[in-house]
C-alpha atoms as a PDB file:
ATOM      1  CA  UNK A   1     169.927 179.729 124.002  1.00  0.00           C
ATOM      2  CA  UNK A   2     167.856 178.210 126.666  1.00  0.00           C
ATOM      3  CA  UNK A   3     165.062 176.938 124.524  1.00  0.00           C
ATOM      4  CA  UNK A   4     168.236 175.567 122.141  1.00  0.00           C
ATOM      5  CA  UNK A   5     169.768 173.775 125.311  1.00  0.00           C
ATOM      6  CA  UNK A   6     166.669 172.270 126.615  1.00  0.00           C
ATOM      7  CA  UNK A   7     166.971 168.731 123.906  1.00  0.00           C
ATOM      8  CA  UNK A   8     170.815 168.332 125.315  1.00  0.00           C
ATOM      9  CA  UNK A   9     169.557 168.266 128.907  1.00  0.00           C
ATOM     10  CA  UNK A  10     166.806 165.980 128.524  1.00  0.00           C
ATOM     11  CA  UNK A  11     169.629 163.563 126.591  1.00  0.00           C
ATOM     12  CA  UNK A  12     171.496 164.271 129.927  1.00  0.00           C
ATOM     13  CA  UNK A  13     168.948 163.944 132.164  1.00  0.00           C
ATOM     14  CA  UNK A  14     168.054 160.660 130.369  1.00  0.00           C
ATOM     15  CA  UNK A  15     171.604 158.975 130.438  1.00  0.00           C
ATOM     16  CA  UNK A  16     172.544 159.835 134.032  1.00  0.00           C
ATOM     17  CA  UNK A  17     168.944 157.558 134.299  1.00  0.00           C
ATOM     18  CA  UNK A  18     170.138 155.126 132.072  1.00  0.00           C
ATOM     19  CA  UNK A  19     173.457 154.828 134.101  1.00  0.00           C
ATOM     20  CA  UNK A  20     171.514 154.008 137.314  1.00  0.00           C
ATOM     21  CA  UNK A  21     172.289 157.481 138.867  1.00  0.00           C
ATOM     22  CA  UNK A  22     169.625 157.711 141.369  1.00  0.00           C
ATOM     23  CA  UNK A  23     169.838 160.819 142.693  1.00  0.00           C
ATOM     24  CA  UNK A  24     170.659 164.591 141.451  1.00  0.00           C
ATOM     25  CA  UNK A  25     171.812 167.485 143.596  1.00  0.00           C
ATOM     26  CA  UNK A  26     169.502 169.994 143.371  1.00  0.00           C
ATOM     27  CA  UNK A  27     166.570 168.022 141.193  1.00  0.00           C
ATOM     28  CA  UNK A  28     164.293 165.536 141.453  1.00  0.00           C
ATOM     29  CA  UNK A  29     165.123 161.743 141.756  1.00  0.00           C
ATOM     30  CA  UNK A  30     164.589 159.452 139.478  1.00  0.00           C
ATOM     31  CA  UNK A  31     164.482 155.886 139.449  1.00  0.00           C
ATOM     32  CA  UNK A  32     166.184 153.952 137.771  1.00  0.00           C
ATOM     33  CA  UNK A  33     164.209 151.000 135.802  1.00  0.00           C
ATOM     34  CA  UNK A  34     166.568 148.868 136.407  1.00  0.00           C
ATOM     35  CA  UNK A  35     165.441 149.462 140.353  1.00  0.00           C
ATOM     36  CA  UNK A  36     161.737 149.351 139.844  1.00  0.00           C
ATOM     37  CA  UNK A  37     162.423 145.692 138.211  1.00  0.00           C
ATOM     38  CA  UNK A  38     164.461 144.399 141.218  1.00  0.00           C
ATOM     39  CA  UNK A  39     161.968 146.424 143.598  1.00  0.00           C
ATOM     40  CA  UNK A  40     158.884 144.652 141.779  1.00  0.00           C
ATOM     41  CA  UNK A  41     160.784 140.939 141.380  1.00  0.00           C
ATOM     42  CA  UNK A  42     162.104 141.655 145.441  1.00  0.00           C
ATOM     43  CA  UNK A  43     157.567 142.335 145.893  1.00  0.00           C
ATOM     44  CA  UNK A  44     156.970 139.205 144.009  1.00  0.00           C
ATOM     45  CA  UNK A  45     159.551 136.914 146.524  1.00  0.00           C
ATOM     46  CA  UNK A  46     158.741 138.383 149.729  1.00  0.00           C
ATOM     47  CA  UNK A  47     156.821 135.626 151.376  1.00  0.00           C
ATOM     48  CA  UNK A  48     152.862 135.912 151.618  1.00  0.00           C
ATOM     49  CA  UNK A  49     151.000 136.353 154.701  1.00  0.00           C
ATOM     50  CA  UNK A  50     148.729 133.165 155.285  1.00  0.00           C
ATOM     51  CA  UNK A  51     145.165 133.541 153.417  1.00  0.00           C
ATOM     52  CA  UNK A  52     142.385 132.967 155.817  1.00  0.00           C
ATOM     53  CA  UNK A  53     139.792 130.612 154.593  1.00  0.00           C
ATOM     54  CA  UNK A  54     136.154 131.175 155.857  1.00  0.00           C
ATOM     55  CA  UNK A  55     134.877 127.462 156.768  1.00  0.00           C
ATOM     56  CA  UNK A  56     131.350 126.863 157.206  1.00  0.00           C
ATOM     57  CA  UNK A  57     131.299 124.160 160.180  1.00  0.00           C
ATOM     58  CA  UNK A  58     127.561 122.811 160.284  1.00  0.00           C
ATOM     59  CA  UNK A  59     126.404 120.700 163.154  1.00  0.00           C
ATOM     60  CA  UNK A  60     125.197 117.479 162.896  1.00  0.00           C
ATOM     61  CA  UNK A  61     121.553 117.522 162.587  1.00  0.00           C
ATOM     62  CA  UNK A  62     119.230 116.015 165.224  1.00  0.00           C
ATOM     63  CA  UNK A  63     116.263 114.846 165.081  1.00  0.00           C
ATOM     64  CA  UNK A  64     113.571 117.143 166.572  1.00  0.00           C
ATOM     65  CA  UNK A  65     112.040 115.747 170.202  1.00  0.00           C
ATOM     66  CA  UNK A  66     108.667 116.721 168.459  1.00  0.00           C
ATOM     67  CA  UNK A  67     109.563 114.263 165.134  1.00  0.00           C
ATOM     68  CA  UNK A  68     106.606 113.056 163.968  1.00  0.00           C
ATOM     69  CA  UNK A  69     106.428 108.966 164.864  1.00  0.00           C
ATOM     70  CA  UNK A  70     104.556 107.753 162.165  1.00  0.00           C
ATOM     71  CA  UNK A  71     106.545 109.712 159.581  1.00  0.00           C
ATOM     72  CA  UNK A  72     109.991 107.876 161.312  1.00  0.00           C
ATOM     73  CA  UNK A  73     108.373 104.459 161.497  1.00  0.00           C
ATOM     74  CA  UNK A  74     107.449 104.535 157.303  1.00  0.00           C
ATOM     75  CA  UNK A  75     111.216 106.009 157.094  1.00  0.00           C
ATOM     76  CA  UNK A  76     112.378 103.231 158.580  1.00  0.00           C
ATOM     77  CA  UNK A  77     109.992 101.084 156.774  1.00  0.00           C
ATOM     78  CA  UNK A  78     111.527 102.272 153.315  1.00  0.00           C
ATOM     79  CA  UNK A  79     115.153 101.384 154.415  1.00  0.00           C
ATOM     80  CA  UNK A  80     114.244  97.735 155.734  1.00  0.00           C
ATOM     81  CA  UNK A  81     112.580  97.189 152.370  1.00  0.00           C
ATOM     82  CA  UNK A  82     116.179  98.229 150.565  1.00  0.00           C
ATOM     83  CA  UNK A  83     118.639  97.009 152.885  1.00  0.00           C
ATOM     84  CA  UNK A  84     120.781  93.987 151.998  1.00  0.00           C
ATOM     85  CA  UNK A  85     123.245  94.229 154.862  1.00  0.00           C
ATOM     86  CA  UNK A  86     123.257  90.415 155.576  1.00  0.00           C
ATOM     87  CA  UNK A  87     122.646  87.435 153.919  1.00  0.00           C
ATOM     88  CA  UNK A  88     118.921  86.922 154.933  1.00  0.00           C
ATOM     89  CA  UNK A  89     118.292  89.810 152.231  1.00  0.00           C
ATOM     90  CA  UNK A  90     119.160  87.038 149.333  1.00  0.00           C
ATOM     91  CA  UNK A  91     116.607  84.671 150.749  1.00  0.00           C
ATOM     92  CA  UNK A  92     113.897  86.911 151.842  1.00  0.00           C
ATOM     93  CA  UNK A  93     110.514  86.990 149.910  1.00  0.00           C
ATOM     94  CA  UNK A  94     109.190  90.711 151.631  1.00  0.00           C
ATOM     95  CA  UNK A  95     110.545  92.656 154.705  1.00  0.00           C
ATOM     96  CA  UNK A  96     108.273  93.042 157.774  1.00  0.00           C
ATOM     97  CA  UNK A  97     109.322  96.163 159.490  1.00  0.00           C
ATOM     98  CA  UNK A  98     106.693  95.914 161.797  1.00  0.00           C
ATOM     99  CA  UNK A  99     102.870  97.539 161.864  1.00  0.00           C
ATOM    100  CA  UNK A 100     100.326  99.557 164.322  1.00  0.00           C
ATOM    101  CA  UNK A 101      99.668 102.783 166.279  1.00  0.00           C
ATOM    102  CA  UNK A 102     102.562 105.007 166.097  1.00  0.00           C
ATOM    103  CA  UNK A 103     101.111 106.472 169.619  1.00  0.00           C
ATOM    104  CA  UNK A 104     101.244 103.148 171.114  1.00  0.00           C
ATOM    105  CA  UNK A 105     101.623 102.984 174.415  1.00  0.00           C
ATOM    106  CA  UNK A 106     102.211  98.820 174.042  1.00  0.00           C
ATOM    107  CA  UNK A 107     105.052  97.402 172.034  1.00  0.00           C
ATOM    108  CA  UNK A 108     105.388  93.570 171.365  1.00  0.00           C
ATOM    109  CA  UNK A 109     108.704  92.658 170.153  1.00  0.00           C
ATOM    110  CA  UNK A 110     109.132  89.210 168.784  1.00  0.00           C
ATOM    111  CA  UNK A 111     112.250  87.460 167.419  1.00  0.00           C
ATOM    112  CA  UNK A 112     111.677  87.450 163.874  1.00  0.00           C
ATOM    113  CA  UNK A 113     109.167  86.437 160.407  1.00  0.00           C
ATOM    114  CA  UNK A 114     107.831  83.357 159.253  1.00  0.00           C
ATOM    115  CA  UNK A 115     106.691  81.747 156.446  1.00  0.00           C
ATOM    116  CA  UNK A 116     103.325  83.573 157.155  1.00  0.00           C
ATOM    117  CA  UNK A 117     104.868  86.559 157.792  1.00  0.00           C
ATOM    118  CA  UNK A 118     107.493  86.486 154.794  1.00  0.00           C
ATOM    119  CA  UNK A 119     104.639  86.102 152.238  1.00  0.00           C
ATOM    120  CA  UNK A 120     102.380  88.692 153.365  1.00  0.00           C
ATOM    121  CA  UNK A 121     105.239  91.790 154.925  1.00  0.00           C
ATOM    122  CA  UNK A 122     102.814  91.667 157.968  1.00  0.00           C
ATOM    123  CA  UNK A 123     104.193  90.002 161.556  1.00  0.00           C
ATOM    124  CA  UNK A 124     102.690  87.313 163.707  1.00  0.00           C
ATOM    125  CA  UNK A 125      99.989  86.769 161.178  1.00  0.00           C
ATOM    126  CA  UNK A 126     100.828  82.889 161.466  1.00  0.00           C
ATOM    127  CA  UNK A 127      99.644  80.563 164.485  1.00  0.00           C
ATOM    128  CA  UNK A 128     101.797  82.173 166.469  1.00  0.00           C
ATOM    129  CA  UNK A 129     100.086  85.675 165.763  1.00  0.00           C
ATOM    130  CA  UNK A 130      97.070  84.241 166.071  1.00  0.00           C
ATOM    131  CA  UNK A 131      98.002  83.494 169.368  1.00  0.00           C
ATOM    132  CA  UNK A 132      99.370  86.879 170.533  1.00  0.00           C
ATOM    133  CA  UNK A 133      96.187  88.361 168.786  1.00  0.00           C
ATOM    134  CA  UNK A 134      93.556  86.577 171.093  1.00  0.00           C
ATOM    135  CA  UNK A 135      95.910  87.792 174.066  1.00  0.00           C
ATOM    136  CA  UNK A 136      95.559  91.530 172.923  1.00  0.00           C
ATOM    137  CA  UNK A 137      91.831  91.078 171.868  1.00  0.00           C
ATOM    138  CA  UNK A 138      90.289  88.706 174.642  1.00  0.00           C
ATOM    139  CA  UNK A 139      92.957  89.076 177.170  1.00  0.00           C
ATOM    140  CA  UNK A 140      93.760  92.546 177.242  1.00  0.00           C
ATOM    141  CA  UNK A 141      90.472  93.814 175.467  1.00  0.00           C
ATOM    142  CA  UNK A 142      92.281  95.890 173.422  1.00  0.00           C
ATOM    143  CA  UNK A 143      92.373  95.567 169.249  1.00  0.00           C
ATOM    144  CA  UNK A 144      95.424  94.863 168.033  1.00  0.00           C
ATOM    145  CA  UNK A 145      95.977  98.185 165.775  1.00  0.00           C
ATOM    146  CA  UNK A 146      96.059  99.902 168.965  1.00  0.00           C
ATOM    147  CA  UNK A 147      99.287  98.448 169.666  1.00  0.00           C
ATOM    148  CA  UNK A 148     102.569  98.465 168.321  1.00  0.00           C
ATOM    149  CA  UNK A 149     104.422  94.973 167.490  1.00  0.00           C
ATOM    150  CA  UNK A 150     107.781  93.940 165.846  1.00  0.00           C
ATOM    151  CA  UNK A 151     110.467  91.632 165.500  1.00  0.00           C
ATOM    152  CA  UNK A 152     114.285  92.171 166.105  1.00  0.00           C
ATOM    153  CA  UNK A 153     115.062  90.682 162.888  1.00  0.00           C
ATOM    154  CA  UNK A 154     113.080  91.863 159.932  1.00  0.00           C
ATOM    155  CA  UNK A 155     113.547  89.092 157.051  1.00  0.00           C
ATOM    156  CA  UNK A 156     112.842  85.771 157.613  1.00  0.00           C
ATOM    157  CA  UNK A 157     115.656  83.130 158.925  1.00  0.00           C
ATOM    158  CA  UNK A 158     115.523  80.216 156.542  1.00  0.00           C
ATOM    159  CA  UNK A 159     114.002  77.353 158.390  1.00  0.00           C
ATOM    160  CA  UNK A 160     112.867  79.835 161.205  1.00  0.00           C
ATOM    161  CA  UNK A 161     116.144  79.297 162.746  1.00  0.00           C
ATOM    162  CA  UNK A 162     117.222  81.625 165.772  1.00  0.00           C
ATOM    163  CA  UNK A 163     118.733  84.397 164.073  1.00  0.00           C
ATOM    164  CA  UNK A 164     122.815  84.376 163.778  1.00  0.00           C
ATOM    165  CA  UNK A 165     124.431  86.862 165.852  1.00  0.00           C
ATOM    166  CA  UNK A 166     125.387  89.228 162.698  1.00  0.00           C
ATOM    167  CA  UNK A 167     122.334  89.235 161.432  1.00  0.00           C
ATOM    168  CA  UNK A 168     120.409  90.241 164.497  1.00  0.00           C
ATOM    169  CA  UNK A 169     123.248  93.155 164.765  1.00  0.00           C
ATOM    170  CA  UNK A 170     122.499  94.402 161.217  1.00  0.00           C
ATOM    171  CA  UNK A 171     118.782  95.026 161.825  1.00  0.00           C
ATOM    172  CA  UNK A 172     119.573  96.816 165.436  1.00  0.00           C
ATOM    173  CA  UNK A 173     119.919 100.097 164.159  1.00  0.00           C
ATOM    174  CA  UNK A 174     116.182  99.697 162.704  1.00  0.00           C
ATOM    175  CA  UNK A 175     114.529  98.347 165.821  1.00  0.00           C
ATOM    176  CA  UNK A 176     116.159 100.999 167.684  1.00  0.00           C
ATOM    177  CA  UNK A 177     114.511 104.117 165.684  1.00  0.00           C
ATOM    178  CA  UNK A 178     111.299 102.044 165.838  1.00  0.00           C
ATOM    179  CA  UNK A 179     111.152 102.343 169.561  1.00  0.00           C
ATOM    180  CA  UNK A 180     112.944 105.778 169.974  1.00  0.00           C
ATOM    181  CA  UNK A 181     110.222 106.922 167.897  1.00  0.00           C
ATOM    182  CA  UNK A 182     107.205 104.948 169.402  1.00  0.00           C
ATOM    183  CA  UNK A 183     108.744 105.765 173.243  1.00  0.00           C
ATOM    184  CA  UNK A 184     105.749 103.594 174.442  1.00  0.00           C
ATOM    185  CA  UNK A 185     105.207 103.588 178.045  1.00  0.00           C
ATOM    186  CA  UNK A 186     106.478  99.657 178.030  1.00  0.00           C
ATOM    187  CA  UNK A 187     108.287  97.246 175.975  1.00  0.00           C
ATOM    188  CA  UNK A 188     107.096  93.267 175.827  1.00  0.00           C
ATOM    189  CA  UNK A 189     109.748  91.023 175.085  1.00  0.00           C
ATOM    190  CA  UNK A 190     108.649  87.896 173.211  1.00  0.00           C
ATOM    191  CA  UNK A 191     110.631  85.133 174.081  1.00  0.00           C
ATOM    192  CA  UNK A 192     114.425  84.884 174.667  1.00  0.00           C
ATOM    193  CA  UNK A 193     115.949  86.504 171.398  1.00  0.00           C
ATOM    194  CA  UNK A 194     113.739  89.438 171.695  1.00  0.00           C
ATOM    195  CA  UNK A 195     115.046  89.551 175.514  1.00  0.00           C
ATOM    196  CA  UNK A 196     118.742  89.024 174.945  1.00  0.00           C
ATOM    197  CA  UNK A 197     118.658  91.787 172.166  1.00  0.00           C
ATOM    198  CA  UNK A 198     116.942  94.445 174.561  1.00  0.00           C
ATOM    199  CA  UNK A 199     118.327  93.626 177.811  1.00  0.00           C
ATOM    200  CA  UNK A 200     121.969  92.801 176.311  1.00  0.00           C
ATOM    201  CA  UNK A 201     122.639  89.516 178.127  1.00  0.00           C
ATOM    202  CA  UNK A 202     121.621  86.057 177.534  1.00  0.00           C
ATOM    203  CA  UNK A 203     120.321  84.533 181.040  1.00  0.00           C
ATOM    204  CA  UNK A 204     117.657  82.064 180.838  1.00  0.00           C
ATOM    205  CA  UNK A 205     114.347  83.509 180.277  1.00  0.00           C
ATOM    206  CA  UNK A 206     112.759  82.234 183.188  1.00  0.00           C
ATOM    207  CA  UNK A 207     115.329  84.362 185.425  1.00  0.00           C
ATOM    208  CA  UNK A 208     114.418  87.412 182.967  1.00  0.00           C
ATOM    209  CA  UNK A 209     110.963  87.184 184.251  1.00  0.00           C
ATOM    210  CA  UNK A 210     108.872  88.818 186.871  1.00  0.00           C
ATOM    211  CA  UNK A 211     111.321  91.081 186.564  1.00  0.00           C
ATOM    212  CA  UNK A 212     110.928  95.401 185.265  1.00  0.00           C
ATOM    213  CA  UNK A 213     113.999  95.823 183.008  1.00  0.00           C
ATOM    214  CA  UNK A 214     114.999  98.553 181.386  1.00  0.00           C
ATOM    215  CA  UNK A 215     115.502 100.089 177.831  1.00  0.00           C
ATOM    216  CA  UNK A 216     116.949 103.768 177.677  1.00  0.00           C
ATOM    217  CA  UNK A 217     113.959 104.592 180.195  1.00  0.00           C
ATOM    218  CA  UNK A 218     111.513 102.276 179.229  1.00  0.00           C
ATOM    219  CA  UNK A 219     110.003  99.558 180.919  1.00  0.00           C
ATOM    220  CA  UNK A 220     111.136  96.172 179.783  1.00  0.00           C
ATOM    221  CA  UNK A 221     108.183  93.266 180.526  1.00  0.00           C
ATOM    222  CA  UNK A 222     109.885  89.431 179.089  1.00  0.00           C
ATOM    223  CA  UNK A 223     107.562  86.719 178.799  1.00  0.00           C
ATOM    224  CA  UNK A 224     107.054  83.460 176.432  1.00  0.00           C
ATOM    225  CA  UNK A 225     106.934  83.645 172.788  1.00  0.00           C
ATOM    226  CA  UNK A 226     103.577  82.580 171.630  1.00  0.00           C
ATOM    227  CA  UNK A 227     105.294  80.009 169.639  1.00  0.00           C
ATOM    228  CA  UNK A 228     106.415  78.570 172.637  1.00  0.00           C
ATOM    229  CA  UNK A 229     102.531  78.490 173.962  1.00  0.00           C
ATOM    230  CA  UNK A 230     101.658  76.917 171.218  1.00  0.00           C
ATOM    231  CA  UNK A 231     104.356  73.983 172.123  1.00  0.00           C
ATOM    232  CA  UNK A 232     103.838  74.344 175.989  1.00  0.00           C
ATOM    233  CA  UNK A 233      99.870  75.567 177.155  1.00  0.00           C
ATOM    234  CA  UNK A 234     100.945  75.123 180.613  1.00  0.00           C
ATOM    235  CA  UNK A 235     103.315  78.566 180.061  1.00  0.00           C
ATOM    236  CA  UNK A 236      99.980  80.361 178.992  1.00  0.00           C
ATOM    237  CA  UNK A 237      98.994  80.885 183.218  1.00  0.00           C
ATOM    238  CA  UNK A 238     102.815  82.485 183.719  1.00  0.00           C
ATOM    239  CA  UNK A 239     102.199  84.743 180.561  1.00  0.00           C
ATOM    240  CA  UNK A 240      99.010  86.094 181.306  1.00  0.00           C
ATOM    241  CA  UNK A 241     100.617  87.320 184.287  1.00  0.00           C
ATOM    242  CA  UNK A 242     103.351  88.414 182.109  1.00  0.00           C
ATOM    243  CA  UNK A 243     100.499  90.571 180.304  1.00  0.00           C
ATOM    244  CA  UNK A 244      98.731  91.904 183.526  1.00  0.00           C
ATOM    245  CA  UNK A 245     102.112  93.704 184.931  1.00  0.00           C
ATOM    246  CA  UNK A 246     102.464  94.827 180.945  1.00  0.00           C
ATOM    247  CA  UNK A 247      98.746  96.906 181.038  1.00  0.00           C
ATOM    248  CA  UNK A 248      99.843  98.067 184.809  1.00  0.00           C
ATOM    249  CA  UNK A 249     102.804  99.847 183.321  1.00  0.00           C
ATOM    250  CA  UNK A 250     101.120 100.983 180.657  1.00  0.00           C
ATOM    251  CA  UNK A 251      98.314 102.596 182.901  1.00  0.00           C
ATOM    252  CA  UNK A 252      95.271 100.270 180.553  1.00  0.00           C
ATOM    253  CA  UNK A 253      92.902  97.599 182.063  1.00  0.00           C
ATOM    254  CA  UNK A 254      90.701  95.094 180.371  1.00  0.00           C
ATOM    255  CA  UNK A 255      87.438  96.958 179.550  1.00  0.00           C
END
């Protein structure tokens, strides 16, 4: 009789299941699937604890104190030869970043190319170079490839005009790497653009010299622009003892 009864109570089992009844003295308790849906739907609405997202955060890189100067100077180099951030880039025939030792301990900084200098990508290679080469060679009795010189402005001003005010700010950024990465043990400001851009104020240059300035540490020497020479000999005598103070600083004599 048992074995005949056992298909009945499964049929029972299964439709006190069926009816939701969840629990059965003296047996086991089922669930009914009606409950596992709701349980499962009630999982799926319970709110989600946040996610937490792993964010790599990477520091700005800096440039090592040990950067090699050369290899910044041609770096800058390449990027004055590209840039186009002003309007002397339309009327520009080459960009003269500037040339010599990247150990310099002498930087020259002028206030920006000539025709000379526009043809050939080289600075001061006009009259006025001339000029600031015989000071370097006969005066200072050093070779010009020894030092380091530059202009603030690195394409040409049409005319040779003073350079506008915009354009001198949109070749700052490159003069600045130049001399982070020379760090010479004294700057030479040529002329009154060179000195207002360095010093950051626009007295007349005869108050600027005979004076030690300063730029981020380094030595600031502001004398005549040979181009001015060239118009006034008579400022040569003032300038050559522009130059002395200039070797003093940077620890070289006339050998």
């Amino acid at each position: 009789m048992t074995g005949a009864m056992e298909p009945s109570l499964k049929r029972y089992l299964k439709s006190l299941q069926a009816a939701g009844v969840r629990r059965i003295p003296g047996g086991t308790e089922p669930t009914a699937p009606s409950a596992r849906r709701s349980a499962t739907r009630a999982e799926r609405e319970q709110p989600r604890p946040p996610v937490a997202l792993a964010v790599a955060v990477t520091a700005p890189t800096a440039a090592p104190d040990c950067a090699d100067p050369a290899a910044v100077l041609a770096d800058v180099a390449r990027r004055v030869a590209d840039c186009t951030r002003c309007a002397l880039a339309a009327t520009r025939t080459l960009t003269v970043p500037g040339e010599g030792d990247p150990r310099a301990r002498i930087v020259f900084v002028g206030e920006g190319p000539g025709a000379d200098e526009d043809k050939s990508g080289r600075p001061f290679v006009g009259r006025a170079g001339q000029l600031l080469e015989d000071i370097i060679v006969k005066g200072m009795r050093s070779r010009r490839d020894a030092v380091f010189i530059a202009n603030v402005v690195k394409c040409r001003p049409p005319g040779n005009r003073v350079p506008a005010p915009d354009e001198v700010a949109a070749c700052a950024g490159f003069l600045d790497e130049q001399l982070a990465a020379l760090r010479p043990a004294v700057i030479c400001a040529l002329g009154s653009t060179a000195a207002s851009r360095l010093l950051g104020q626009s007295r007349p240059l005869g108050q600027l010299r005979g004076i030690t300035h300063d730029w981020r540490g380094i030595p600031v020497i502001v004398t005549y622009h040979p181009a001015y020479l060239l118009r006034n000999p008579a400022a040569k005598r003032p300038t050559w003892s522009d130059i002395q103070r200039v070797m003093d600083l940077a620890g070289v004599s006339p050998s």
